[in-house]
Protein backbone atom coordinates (compact mmCIF):
# COMPACT_ATOMS: atom_id res chain seq x y z
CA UNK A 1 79.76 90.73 117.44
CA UNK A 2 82.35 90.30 115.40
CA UNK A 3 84.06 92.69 111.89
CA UNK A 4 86.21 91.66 109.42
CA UNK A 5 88.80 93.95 107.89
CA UNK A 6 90.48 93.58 104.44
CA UNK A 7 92.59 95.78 102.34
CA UNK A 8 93.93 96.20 99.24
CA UNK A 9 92.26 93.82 96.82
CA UNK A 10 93.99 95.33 93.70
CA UNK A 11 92.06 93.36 91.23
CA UNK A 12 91.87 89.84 92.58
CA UNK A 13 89.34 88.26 92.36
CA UNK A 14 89.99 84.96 93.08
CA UNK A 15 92.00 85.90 96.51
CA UNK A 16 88.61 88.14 97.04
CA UNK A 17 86.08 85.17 96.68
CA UNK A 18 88.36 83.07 98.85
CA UNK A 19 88.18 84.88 102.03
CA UNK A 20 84.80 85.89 101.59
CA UNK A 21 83.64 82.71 101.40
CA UNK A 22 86.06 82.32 104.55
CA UNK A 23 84.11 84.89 106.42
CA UNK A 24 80.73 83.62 105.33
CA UNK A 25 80.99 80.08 106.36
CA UNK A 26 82.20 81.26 109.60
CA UNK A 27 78.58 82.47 109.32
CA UNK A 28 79.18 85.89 112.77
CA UNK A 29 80.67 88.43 110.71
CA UNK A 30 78.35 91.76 110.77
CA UNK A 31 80.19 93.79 109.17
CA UNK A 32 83.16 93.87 106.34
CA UNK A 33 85.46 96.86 105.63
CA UNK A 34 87.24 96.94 103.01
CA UNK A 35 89.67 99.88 103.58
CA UNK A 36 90.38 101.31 99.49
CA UNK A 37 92.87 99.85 96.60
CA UNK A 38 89.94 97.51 95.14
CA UNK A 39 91.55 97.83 91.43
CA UNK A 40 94.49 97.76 89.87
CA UNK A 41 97.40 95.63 89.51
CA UNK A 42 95.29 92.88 88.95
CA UNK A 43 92.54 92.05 85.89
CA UNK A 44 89.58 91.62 87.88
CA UNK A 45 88.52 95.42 88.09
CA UNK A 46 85.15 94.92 87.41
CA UNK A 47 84.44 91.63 89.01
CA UNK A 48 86.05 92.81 92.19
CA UNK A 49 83.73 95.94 92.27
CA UNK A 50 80.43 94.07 91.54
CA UNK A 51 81.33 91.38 94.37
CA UNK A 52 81.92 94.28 96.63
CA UNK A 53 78.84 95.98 96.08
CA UNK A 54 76.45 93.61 95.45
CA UNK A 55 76.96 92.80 99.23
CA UNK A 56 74.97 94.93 102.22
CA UNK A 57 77.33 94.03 104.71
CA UNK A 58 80.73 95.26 103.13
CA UNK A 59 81.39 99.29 103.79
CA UNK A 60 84.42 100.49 101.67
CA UNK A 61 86.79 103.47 101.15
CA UNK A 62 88.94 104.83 98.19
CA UNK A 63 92.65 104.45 97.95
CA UNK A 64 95.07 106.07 96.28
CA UNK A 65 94.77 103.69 93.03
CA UNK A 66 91.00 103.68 93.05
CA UNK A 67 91.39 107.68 93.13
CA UNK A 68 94.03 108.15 90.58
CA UNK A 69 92.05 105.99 88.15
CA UNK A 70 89.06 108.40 88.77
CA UNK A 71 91.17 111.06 88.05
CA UNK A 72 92.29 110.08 84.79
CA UNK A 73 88.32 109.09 83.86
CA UNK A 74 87.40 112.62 85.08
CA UNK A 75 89.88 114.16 82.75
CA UNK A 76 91.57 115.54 86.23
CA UNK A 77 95.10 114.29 84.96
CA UNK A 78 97.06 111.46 86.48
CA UNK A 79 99.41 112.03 89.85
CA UNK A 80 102.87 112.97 88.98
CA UNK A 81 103.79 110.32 91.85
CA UNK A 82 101.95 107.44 89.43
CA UNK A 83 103.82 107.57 86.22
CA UNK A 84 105.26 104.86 86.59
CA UNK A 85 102.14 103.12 86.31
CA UNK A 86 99.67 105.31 84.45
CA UNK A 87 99.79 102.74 81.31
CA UNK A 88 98.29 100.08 83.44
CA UNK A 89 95.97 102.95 85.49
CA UNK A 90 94.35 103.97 81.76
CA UNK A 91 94.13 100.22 81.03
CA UNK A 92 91.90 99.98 84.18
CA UNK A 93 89.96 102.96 83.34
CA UNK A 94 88.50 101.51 80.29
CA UNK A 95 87.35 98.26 81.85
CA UNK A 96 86.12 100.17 84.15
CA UNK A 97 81.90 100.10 84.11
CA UNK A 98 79.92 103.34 84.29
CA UNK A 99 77.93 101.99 87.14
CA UNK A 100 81.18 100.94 89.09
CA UNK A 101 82.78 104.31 88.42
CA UNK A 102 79.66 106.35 89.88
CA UNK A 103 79.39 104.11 92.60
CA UNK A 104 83.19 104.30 93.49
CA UNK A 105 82.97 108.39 92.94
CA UNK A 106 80.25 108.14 96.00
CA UNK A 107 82.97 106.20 98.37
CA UNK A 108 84.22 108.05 101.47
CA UNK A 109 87.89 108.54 102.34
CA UNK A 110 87.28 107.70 105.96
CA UNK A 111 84.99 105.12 107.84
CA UNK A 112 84.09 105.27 111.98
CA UNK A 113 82.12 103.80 114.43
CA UNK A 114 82.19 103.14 118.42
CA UNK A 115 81.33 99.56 119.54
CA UNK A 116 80.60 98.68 123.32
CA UNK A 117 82.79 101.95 124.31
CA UNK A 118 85.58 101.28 121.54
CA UNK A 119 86.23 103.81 118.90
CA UNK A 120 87.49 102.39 115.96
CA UNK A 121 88.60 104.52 112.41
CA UNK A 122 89.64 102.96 108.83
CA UNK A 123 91.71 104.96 106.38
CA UNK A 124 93.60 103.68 103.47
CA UNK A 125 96.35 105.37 105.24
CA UNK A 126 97.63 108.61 107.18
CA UNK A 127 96.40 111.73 106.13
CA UNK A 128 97.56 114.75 107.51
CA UNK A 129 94.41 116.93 108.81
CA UNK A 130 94.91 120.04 106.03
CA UNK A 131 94.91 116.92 103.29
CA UNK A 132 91.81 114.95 104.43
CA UNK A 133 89.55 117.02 101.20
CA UNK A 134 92.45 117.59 98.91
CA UNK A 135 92.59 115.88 95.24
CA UNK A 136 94.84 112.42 94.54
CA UNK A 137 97.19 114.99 92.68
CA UNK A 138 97.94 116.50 95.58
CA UNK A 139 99.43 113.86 97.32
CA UNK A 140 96.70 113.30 100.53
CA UNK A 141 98.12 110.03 101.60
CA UNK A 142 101.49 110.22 103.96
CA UNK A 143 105.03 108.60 102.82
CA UNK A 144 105.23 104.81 103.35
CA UNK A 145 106.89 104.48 106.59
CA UNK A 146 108.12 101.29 107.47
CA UNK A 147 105.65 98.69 109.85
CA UNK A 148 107.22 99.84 113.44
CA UNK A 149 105.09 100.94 116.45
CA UNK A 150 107.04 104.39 116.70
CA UNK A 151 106.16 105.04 112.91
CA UNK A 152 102.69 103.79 113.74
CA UNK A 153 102.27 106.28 116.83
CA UNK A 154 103.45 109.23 114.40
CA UNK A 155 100.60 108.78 111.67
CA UNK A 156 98.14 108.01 114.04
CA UNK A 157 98.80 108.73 117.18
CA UNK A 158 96.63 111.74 117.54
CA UNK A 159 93.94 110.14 116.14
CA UNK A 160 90.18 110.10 118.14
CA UNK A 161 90.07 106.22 118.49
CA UNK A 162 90.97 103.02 119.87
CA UNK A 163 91.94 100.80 117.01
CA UNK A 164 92.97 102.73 113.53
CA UNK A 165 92.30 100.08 110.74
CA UNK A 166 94.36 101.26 107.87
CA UNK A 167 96.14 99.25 104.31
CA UNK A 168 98.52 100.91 101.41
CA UNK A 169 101.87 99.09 102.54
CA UNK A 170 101.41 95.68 101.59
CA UNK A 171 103.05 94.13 104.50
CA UNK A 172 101.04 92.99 107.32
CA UNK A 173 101.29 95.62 110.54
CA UNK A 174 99.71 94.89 114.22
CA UNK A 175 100.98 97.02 116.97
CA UNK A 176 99.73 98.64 119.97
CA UNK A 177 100.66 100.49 122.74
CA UNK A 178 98.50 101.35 126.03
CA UNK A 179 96.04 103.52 124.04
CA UNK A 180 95.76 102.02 120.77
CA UNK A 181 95.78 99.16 118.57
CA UNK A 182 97.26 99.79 114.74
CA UNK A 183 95.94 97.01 112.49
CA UNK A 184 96.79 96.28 108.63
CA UNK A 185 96.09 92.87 107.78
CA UNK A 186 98.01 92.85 105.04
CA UNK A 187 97.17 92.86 101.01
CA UNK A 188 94.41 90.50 99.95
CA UNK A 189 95.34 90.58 96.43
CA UNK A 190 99.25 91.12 96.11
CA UNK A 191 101.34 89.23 97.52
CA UNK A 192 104.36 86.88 96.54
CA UNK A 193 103.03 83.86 98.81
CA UNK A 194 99.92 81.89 97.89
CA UNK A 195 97.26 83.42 100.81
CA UNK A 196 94.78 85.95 100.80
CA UNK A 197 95.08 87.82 104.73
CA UNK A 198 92.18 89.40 106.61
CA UNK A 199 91.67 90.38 110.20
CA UNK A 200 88.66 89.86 112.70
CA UNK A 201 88.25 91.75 115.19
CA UNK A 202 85.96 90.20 118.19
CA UNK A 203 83.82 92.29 120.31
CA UNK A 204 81.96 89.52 122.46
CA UNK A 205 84.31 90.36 125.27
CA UNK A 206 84.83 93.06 127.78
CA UNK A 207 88.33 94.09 125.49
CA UNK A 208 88.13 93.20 121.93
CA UNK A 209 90.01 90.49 120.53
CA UNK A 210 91.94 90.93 116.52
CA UNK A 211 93.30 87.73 114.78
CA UNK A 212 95.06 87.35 111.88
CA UNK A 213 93.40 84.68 108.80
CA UNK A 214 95.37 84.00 105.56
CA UNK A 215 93.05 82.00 102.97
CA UNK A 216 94.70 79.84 100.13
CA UNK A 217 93.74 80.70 96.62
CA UNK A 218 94.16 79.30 93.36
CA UNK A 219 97.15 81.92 92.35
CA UNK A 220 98.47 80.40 89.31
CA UNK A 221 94.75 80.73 87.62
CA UNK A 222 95.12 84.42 88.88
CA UNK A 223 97.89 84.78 87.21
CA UNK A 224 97.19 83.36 83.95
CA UNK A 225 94.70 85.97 83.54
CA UNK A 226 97.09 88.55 83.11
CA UNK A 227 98.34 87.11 79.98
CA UNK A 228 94.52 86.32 78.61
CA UNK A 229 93.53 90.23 79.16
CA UNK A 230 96.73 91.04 78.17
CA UNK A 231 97.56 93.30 81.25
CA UNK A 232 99.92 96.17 80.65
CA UNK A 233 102.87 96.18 82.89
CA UNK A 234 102.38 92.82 83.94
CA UNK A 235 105.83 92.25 83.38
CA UNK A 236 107.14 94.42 86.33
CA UNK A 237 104.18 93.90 88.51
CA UNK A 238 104.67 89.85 88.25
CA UNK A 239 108.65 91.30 89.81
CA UNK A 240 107.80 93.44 92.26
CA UNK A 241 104.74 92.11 93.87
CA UNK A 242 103.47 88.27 92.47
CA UNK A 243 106.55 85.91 91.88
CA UNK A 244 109.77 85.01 93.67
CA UNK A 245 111.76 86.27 96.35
């Protein structure tokens, strides 16, 4: 029995079909999770989100993009912490479809199950337990901390399960200590390299096994498609999180 884990898709689509065309040829993948931040940065918001849920085997949560976007459709306001990038984030909301934004509305924060005796928990990221219910505006999702296994023990250390599947930092994080197992595979849509990365995580043995896949994509397609939909921000985004060192 195997699971697949990926994060972050932010709008790719093309990094999105890649590894899940990865996973199906592998052909013993039950079960995807795709642990929140399906839209924004990239144009693909509502390809991503049909692909997603046109497929019984993928279970998903929100992030804090896929929230704040709600939020602005809602009329709920936009997160103080997101101004920088509320141009883009009502952009989004306007592609966005009415099926895709009820269907994203009925998304859980939170995903568990326990496999052969091993609990296992996806978040997006660390909430503290008094934020778990509260609204994107009020900032639910912990302060980036940087991909060490002390940082990793404070967020989740207290946490009722084996493995804590989580995504938000980009970076890829995999650290463990003798009671846990802290996975982020990294962001399958953003990144400044050419690969799309997903874990597996491999339960036909008595422990279960995680690897690490990175898929190549066609990027520079991707990336033209900013400039055809005319993405806002694009500019900075292509700085911070597509192009160069």
């Amino acid at each position: 029995m195997k699971y697949a884990i990926i994060t972050d898709v932010h709008g790719n689509e093309l990094a999105l079909k890649a590894v899940l065309q990865e996973i199906d040829d592998l052909g013993d993948i039950e079960e995807i999770w795709c642990l929140g931040d399906m839209i924004a940065m990239g144009p693909d918001t509502n390809e991503v989100l049909d692909l997603l849920f046109s497929r019984q085997d993928v279970q998903m949560i929100t992030g804090n993009h896929d929230e704040a976007i709600l939020s602005l459709i809602d009329g709920e306001g936009h997160p103080d912490d997101y101004k920088h990038t509320r141009e883009h984030h009502v952009w989004v909301a306007k592609q966005l479809s009415t099926e895709n934004i009820n269907k994203l509305k009925e998304l859980p924060r939170v995903i568990e199950k326990t496999i052969n005796g091993t609990r296992m928990v996806g978040i997006h990221y660390h909430m503290e337990e008094e934020k778990r219910n509260v609204h994107i505006k009020d900032k639910p999702f912990f302060t980036i901390l940087d991909p060490t296994l002390e940082n990793m023990e404070k967020m989740f250390g207290n946490y009722p399960a084996h493995i804590i599947f989580f995504g938000h930092h980009h970076p890829e994080h995999f650290f463990q200590n003798e009671r846990q197992i802290y996975l982020n595979p990294g962001s399958l849509g953003v990144s400044k390299g050419d690969t799309a990365p997903y874990g597996i995580i491999d339960f036909s043995n008595a422990k279960p096994i995680i690897s690490l896949h990175h898929v190549t994509y066609d990027k520079a397609s991707f990336l033209k498609r900013f400039e055809t939909f005319n993405v806002p921000q694009r500019e900075i985004m292509f700085k911070l999180f597509y192009i160069g060192e």
